[in-house]
C-alpha atoms as a PDB file:
ATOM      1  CA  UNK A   1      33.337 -10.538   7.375  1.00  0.00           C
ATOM      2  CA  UNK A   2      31.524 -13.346   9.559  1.00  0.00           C
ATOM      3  CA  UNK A   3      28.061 -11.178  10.531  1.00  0.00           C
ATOM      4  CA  UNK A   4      25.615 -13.359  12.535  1.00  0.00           C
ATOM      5  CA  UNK A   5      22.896 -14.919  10.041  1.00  0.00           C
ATOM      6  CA  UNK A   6      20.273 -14.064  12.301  1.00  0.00           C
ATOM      7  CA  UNK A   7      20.706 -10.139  11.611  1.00  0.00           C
ATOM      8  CA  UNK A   8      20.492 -10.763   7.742  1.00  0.00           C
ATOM      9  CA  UNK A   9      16.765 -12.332   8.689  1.00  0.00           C
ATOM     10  CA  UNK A  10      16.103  -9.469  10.900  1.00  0.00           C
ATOM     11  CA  UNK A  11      17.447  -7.118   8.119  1.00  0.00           C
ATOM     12  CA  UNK A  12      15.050  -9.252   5.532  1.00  0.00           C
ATOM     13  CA  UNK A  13      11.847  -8.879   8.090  1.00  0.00           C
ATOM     14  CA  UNK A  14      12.605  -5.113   8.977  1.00  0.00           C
ATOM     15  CA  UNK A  15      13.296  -3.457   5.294  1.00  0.00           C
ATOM     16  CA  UNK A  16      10.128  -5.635   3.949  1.00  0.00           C
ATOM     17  CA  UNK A  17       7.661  -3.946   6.832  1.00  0.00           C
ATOM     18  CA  UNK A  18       9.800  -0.717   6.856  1.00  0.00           C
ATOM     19  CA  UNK A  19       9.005  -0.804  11.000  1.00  0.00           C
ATOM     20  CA  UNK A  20      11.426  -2.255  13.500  1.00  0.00           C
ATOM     21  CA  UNK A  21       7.531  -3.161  15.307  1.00  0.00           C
ATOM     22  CA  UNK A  22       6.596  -5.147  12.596  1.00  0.00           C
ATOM     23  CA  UNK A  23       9.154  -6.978  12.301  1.00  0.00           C
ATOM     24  CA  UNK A  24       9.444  -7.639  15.615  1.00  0.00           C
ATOM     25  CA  UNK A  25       5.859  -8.656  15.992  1.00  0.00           C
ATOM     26  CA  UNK A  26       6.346 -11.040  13.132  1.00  0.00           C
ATOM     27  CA  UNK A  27       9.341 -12.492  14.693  1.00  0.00           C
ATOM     28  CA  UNK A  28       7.688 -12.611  18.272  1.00  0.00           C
ATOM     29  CA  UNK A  29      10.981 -10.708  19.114  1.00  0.00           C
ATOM     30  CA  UNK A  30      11.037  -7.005  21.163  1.00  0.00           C
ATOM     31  CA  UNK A  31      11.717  -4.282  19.585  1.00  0.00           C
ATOM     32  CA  UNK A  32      14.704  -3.434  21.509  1.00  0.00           C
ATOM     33  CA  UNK A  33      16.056  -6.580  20.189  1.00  0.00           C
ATOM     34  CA  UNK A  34      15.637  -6.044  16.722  1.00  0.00           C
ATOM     35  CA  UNK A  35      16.923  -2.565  17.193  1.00  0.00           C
ATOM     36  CA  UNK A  36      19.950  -3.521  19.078  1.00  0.00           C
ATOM     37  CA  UNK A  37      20.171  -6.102  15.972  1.00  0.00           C
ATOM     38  CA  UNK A  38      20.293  -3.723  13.113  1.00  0.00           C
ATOM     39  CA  UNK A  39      22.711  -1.362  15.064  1.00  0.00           C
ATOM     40  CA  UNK A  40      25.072  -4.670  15.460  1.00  0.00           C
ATOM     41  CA  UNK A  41      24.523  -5.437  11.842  1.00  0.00           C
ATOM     42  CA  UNK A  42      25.160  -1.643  10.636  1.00  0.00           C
ATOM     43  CA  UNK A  43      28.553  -1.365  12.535  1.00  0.00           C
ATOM     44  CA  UNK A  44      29.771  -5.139  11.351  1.00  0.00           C
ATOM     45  CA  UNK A  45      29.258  -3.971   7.877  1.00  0.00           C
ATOM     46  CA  UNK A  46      30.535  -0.760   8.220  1.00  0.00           C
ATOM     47  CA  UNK A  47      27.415   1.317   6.551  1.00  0.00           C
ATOM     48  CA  UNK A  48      23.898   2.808   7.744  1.00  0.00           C
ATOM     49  CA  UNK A  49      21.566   0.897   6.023  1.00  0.00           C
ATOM     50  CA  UNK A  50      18.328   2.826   7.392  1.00  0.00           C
ATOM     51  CA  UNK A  51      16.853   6.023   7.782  1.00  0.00           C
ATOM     52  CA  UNK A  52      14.647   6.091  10.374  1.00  0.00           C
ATOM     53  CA  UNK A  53      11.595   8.594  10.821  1.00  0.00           C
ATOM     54  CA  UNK A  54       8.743   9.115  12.561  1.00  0.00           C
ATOM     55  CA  UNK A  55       6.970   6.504  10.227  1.00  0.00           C
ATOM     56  CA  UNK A  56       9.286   4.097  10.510  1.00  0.00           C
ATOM     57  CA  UNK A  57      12.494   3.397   8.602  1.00  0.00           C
ATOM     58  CA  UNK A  58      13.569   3.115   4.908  1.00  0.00           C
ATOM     59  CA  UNK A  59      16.292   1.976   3.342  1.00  0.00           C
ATOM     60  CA  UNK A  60      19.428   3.533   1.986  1.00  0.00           C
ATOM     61  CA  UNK A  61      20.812   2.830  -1.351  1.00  0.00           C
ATOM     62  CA  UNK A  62      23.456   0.603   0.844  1.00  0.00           C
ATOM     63  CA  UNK A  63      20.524  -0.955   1.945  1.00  0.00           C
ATOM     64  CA  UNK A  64      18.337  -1.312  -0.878  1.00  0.00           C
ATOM     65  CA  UNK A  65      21.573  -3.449  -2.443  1.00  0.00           C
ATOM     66  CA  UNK A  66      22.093  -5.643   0.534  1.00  0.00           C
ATOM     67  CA  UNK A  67      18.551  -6.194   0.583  1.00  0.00           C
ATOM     68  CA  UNK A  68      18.180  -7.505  -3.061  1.00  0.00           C
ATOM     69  CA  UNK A  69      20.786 -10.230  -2.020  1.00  0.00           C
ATOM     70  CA  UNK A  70      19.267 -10.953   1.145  1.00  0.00           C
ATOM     71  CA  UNK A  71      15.761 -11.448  -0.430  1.00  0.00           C
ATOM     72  CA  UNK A  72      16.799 -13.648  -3.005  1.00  0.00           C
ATOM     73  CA  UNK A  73      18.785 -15.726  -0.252  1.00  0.00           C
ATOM     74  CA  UNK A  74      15.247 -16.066   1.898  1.00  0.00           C
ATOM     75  CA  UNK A  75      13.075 -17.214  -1.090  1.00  0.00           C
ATOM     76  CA  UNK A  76      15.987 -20.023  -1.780  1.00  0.00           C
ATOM     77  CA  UNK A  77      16.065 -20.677   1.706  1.00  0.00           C
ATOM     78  CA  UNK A  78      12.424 -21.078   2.106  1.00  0.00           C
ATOM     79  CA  UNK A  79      12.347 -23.273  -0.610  1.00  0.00           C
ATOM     80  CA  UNK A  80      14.545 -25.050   0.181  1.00  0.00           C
ATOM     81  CA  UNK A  81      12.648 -25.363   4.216  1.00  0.00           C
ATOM     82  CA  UNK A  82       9.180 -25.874   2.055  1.00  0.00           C
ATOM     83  CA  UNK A  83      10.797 -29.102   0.353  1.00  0.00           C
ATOM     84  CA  UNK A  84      12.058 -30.649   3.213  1.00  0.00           C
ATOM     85  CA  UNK A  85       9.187 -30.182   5.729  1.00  0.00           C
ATOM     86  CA  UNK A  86       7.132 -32.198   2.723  1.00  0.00           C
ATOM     87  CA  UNK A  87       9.032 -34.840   2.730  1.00  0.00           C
ATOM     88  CA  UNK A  88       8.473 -35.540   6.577  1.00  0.00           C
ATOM     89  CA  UNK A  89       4.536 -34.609   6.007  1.00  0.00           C
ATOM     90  CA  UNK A  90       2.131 -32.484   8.153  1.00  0.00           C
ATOM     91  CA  UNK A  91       1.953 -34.228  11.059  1.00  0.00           C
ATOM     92  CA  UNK A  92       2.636 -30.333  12.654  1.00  0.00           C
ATOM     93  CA  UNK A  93       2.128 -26.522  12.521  1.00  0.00           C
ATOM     94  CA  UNK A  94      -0.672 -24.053  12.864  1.00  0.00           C
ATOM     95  CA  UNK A  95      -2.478 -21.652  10.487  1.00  0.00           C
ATOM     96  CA  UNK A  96      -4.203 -18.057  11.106  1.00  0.00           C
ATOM     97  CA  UNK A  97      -6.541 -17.097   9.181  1.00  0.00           C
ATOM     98  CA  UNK A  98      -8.705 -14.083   8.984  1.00  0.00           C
ATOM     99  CA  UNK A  99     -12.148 -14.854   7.824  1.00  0.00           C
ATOM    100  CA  UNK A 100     -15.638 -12.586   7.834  1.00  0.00           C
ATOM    101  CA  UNK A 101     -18.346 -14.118   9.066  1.00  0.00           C
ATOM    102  CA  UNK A 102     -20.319 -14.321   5.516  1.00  0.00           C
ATOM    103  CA  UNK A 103     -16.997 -16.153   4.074  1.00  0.00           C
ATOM    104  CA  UNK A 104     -16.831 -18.470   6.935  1.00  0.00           C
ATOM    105  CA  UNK A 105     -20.846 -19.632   7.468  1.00  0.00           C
ATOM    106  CA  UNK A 106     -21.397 -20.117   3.620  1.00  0.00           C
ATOM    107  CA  UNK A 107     -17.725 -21.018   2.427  1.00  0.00           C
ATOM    108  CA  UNK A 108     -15.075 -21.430   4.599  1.00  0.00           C
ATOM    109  CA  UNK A 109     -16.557 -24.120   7.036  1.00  0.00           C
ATOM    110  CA  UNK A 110     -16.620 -26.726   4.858  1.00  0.00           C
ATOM    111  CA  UNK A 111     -12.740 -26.807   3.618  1.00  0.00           C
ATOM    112  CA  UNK A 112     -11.709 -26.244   7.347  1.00  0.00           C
ATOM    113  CA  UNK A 113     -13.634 -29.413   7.984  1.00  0.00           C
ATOM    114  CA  UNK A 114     -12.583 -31.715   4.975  1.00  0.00           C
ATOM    115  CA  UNK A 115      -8.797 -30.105   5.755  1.00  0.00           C
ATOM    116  CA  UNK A 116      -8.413 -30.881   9.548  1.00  0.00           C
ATOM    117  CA  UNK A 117      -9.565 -34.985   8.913  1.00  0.00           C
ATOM    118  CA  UNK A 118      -6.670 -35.024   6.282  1.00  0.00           C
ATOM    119  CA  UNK A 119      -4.562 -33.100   8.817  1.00  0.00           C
ATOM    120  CA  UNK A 120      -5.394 -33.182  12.811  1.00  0.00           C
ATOM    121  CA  UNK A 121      -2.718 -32.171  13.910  1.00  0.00           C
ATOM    122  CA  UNK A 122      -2.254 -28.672  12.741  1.00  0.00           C
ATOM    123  CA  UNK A 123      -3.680 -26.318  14.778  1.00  0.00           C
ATOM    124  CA  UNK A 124      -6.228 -24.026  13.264  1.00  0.00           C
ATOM    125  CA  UNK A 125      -6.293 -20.118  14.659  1.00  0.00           C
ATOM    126  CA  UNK A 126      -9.518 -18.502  13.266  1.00  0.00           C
ATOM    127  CA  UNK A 127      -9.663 -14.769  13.439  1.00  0.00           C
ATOM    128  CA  UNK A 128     -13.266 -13.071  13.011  1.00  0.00           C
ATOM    129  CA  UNK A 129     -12.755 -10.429  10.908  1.00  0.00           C
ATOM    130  CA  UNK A 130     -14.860  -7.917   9.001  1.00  0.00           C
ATOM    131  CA  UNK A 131     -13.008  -7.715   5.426  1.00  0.00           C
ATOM    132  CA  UNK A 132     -11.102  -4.331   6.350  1.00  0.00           C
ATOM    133  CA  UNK A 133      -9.713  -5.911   9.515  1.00  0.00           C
ATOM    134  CA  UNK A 134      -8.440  -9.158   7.589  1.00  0.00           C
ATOM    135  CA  UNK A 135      -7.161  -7.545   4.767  1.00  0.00           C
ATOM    136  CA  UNK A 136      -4.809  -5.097   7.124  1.00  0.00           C
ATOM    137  CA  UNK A 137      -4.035  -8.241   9.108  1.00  0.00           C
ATOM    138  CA  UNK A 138      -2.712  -9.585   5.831  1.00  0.00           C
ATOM    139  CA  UNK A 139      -1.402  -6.600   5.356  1.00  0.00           C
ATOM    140  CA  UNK A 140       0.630  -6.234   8.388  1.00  0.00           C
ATOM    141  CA  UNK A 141       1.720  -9.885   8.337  1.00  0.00           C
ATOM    142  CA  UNK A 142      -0.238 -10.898  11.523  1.00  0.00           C
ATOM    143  CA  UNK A 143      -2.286 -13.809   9.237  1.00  0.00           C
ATOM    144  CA  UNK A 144      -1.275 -15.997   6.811  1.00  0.00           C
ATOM    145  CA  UNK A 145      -4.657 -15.148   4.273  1.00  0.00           C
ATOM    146  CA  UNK A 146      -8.037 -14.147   5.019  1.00  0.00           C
ATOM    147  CA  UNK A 147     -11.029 -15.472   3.502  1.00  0.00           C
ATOM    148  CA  UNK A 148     -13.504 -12.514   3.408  1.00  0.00           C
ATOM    149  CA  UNK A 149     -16.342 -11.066   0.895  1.00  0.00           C
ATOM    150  CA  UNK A 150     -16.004  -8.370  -1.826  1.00  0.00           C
ATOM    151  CA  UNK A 151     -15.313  -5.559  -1.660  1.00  0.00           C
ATOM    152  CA  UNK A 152     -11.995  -5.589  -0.291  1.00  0.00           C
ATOM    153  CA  UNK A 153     -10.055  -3.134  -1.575  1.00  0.00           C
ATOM    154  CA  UNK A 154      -7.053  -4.658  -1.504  1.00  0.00           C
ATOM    155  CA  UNK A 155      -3.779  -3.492  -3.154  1.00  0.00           C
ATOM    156  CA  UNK A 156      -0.755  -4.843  -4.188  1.00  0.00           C
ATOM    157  CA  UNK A 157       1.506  -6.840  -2.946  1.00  0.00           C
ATOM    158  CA  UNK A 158      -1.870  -8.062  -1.742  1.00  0.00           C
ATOM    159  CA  UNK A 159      -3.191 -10.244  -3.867  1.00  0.00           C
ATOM    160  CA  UNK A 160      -6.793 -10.725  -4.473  1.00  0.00           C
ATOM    161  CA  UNK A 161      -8.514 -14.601  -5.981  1.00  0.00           C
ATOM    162  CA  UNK A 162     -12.221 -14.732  -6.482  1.00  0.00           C
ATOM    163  CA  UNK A 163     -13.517 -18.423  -4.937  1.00  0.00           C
ATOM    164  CA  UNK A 164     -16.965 -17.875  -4.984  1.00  0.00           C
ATOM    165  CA  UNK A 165     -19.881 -15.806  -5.979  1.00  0.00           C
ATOM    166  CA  UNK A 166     -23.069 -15.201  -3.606  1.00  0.00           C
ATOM    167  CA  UNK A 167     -26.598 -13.301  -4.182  1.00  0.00           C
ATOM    168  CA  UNK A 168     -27.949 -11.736  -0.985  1.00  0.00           C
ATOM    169  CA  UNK A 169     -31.608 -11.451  -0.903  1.00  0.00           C
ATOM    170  CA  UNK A 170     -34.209  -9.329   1.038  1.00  0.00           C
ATOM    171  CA  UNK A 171     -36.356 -10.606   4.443  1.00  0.00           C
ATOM    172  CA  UNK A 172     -38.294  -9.913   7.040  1.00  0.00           C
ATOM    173  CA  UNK A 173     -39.833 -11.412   9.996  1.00  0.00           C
ATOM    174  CA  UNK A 174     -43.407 -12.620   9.848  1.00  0.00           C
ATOM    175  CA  UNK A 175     -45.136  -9.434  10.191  1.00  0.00           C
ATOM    176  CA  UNK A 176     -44.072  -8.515   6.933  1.00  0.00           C
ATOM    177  CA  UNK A 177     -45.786 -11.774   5.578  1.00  0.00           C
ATOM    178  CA  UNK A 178     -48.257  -9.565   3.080  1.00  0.00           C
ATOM    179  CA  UNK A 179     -44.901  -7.923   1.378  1.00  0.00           C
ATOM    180  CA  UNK A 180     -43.855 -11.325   0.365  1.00  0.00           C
ATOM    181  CA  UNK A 181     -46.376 -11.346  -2.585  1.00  0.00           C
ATOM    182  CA  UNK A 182     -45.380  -7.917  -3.866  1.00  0.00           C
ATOM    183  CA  UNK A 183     -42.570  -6.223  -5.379  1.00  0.00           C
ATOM    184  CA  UNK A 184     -40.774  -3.613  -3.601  1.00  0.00           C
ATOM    185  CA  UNK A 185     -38.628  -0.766  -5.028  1.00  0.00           C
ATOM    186  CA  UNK A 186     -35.841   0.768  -3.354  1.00  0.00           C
ATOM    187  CA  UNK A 187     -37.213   3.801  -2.942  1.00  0.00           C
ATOM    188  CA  UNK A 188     -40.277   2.044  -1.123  1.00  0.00           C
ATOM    189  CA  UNK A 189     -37.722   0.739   1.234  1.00  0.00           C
ATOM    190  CA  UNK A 190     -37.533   4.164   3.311  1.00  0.00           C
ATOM    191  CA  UNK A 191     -40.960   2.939   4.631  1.00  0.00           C
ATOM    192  CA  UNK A 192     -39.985   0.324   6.374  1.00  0.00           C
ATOM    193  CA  UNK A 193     -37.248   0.060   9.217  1.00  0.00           C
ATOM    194  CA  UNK A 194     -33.576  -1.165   7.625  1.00  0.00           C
ATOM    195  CA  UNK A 195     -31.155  -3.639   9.822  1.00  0.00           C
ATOM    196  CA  UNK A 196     -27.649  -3.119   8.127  1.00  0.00           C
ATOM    197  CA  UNK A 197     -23.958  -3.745   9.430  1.00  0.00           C
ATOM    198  CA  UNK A 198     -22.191  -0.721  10.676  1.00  0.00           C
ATOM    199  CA  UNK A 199     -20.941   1.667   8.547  1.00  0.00           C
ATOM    200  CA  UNK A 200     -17.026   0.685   9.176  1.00  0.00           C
ATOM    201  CA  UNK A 201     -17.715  -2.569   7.221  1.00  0.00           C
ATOM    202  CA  UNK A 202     -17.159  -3.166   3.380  1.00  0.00           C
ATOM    203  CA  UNK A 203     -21.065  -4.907   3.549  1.00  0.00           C
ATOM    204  CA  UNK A 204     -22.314  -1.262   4.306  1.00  0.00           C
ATOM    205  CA  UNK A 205     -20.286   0.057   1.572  1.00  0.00           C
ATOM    206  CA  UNK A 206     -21.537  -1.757  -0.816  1.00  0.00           C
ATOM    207  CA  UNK A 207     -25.089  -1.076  -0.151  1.00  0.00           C
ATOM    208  CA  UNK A 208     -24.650   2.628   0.505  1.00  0.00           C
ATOM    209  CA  UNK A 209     -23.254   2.391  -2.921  1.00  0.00           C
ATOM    210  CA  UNK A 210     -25.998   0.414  -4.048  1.00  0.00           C
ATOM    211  CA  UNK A 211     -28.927   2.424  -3.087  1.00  0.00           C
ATOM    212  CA  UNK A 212     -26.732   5.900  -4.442  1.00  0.00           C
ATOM    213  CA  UNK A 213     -26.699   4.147  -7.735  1.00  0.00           C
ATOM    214  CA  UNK A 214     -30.754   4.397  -7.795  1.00  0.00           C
ATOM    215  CA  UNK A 215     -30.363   7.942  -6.344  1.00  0.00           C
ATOM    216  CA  UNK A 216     -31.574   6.676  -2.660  1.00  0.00           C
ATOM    217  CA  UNK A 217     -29.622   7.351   0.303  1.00  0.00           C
ATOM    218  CA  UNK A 218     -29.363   4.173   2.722  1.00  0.00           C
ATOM    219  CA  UNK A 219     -30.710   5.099   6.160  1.00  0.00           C
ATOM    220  CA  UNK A 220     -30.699   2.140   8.366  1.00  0.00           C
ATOM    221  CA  UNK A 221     -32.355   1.848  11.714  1.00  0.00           C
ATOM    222  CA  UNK A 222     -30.451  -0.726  13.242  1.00  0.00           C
ATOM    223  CA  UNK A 223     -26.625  -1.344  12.859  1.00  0.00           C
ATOM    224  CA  UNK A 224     -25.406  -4.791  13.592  1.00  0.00           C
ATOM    225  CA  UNK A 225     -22.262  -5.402  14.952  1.00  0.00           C
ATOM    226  CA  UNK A 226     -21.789  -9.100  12.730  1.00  0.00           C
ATOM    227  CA  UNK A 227     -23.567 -10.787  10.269  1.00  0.00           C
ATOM    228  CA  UNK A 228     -25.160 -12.949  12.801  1.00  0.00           C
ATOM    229  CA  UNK A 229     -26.995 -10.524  14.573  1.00  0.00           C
ATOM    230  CA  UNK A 230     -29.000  -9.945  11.224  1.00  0.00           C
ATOM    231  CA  UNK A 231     -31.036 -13.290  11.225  1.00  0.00           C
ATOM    232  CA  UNK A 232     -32.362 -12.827  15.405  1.00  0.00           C
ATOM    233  CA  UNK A 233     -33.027  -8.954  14.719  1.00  0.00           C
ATOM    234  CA  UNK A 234     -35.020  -9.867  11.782  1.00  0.00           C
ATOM    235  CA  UNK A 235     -36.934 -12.812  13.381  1.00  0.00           C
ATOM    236  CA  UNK A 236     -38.048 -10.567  16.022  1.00  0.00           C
ATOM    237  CA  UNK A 237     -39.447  -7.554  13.766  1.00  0.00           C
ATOM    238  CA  UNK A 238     -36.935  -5.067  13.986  1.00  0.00           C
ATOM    239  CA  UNK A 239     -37.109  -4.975  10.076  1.00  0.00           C
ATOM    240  CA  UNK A 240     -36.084  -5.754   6.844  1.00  0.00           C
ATOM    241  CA  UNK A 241     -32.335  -6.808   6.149  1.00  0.00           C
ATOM    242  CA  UNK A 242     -30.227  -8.259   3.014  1.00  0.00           C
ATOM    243  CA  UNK A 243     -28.761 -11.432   3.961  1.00  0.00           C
ATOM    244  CA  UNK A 244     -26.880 -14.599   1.506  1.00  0.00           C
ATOM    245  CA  UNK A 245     -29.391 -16.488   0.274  1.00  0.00           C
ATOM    246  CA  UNK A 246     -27.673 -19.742   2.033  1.00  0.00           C
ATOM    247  CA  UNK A 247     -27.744 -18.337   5.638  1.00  0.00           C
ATOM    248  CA  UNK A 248     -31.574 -17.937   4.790  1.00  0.00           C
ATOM    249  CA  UNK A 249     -32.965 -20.788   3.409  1.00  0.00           C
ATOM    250  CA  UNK A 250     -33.146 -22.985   6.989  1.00  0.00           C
ATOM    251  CA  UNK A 251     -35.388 -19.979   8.414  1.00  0.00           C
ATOM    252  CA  UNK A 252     -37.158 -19.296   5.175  1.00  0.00           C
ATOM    253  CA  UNK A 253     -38.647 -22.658   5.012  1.00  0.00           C
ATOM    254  CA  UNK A 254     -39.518 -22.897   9.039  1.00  0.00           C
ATOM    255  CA  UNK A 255     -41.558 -19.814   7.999  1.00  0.00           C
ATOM    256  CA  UNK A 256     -39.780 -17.544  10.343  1.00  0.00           C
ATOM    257  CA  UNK A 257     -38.870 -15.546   7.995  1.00  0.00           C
ATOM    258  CA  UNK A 258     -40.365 -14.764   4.574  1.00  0.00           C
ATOM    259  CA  UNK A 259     -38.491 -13.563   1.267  1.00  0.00           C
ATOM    260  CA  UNK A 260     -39.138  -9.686   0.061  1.00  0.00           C
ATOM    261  CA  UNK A 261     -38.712  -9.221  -3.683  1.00  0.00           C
ATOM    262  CA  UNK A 262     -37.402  -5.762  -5.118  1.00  0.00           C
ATOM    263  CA  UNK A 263     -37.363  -4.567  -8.635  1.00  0.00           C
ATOM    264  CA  UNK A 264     -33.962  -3.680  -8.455  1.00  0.00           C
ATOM    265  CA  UNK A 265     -31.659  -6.257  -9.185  1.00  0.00           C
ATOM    266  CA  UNK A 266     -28.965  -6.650  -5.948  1.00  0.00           C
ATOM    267  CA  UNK A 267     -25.017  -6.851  -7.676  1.00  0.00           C
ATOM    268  CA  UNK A 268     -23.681 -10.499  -6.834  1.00  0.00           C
ATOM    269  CA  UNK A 269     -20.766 -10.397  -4.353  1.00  0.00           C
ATOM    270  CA  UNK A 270     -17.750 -12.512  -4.227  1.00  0.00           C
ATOM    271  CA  UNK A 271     -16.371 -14.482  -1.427  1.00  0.00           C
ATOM    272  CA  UNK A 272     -12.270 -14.449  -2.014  1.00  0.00           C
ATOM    273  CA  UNK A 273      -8.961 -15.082  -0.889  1.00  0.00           C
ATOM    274  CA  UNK A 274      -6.435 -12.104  -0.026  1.00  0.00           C
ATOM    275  CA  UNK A 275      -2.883 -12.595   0.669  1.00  0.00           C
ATOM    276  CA  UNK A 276       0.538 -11.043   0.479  1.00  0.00           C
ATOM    277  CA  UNK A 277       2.746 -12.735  -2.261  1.00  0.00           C
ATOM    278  CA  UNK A 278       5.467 -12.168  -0.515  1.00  0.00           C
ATOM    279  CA  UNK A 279       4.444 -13.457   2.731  1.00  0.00           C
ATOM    280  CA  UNK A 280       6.470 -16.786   4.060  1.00  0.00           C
ATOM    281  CA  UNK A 281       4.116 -19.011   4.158  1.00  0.00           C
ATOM    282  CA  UNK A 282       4.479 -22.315   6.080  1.00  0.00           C
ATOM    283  CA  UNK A 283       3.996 -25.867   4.945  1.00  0.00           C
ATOM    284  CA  UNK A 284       0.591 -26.112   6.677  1.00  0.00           C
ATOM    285  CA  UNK A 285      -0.773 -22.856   5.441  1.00  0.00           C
ATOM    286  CA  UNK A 286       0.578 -23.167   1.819  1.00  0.00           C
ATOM    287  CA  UNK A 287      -1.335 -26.968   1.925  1.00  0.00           C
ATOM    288  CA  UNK A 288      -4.868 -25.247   2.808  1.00  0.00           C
ATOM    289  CA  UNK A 289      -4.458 -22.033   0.658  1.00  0.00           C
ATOM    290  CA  UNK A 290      -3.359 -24.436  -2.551  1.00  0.00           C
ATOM    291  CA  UNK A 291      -6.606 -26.726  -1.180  1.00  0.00           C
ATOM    292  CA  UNK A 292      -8.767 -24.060  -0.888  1.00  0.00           C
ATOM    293  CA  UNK A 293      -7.871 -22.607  -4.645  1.00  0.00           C
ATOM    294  CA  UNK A 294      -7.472 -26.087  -6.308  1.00  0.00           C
ATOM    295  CA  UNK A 295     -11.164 -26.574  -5.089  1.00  0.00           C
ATOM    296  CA  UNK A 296     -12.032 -23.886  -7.741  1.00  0.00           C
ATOM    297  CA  UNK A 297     -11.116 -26.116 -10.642  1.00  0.00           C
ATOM    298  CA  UNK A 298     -13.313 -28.441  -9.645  1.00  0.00           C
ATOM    299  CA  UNK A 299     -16.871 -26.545 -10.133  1.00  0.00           C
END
């Protein structure tokens, strides 16, 4: 039986997304191609190996058993690719990364920047992402790993590693001067107009959840699109917003915007790093994600 290699790593990319579209999409291929590919591979060795379904495909017991082989074959073959391409250096390649706005202003920025002086000449594809968005793009294998902030809900064969932690604080514009000497309780909050992110990001989830905990219901009155929009809608008095404490501090101490205290303490969040395990990751993108969690050990 001579069957074509390149069916075995269509085979490999197919039963690992269950979709004949995601595979394809991973490949860059069509999916008439890959279709057309697993028939071919079916008929040369003389089984069905999927079922397919509305949903996508899954794989028979034939296929379950070919696939064992043919996973164990990628990971040694990949290893085998991984040791070579070091030995040559990264003088090529390109990353994508998924990365929320938070993680990227207060984090993210700052290993990009040390990473592309060591390396200039892999190309760097930055994907804004709120955390839901990133983690599916991980998911779906469109990304190599997205940097985003907690909570992310992500479950295995994603893998979740904590870098850092953040406090978010509460401000205002200068209006609101006189509530910078007091201290505010949640439930004083509902007098005062609320800027928030939408509701489809994890950032509104985690202060609906927040404000439930002290039996409040959250109720903003203006719903950003991105983090970024925050700091302008707040400098020009469309209300009171909880921000990182890092993306603050520049406007804080122009006195364009002033710090609110509450009694309630506000849960620290974590910025973190999601990826699939058993994503292929290239040279390049292996180099920044071991750079980006090596940097841990070092505070």
């Amino acid at each position: 039986m001579d069957v074509n290699f390149e069916y075995y790593k269509i085979f490999y990319y197919v039963s690992k997304y269950n979709s004949f579209t995601k595979a394809a999409h991973v490949l860059g291929n069509s999916q008439p191609n890959i279709t057309r590919a697993m028939n071919c591979l079916e008929q040369e060795v003389h089984c069905t190996l999927f079922i397919r379904n509305n949903r996508g495909v899954r794989l028979t017991p034939e296929g379950e058993q070919l696939y064992s082989y043919v996973a164990s074959a990628m990971t040694q073959l990949r290893t085998a690719e991984a040791k070579l391409a070091a030995s040559i250096g990264l003088e090529h390649g390109s990353i994508s990364i998924g990365a929320s706005e938070t993680a990227l202003n207060i984090y993210l920025l700052s290993h990009l920047k040390a990473f592309h002086i060591a390396y200039p000449g892999i190309r760097l594809k930055i994907y804004n992402h709120s955390t839901p968005q990133a983690v599916s793009a991980v998911k779906n294998g469109e990304i190599d790993f997205a940097v985003v902030t907690t909570p992310t809900n992500a479950k295995a064969p994603l893998t979740e590693i904590k870098l850092k932690s953040f406090q978010e604080i509460l401000v205002g514009g200068k209006t609101f001067t006189a509530l910078g000497s007091q201290i505010l309780s949640l439930s004083e909050l509902k007098n005062y107009p609320l800027i928030c992110l939408g509701r489809e990001t994890m950032t509104y989830q985690f202060y609906h959840q927040f404000f439930l905990s002290h039996g409040i219901e959250l109720i903003p009155d203006t719903e950003a699109a991105t983090t970024d929009q925050i700091l302008p809608l707040v400098k020009n008095e469309l209300g009171l917003a909880f921000i990182p404490s890092q993306m603050a501090q520049e406007a804080i101490q122009n006195h364009e915007i002033v710090p609110i205290q509450i009694h309630e303490t506000i849960p620290k969040r974590e910025i973190c790093m999601v990826y699939d395990q058993h994503h292929p990751f290239s040279i390049a993108a292996q180099k920044l994600k071991s750079s980006i969690l090596e940097s841990r050990k070092d505070k």
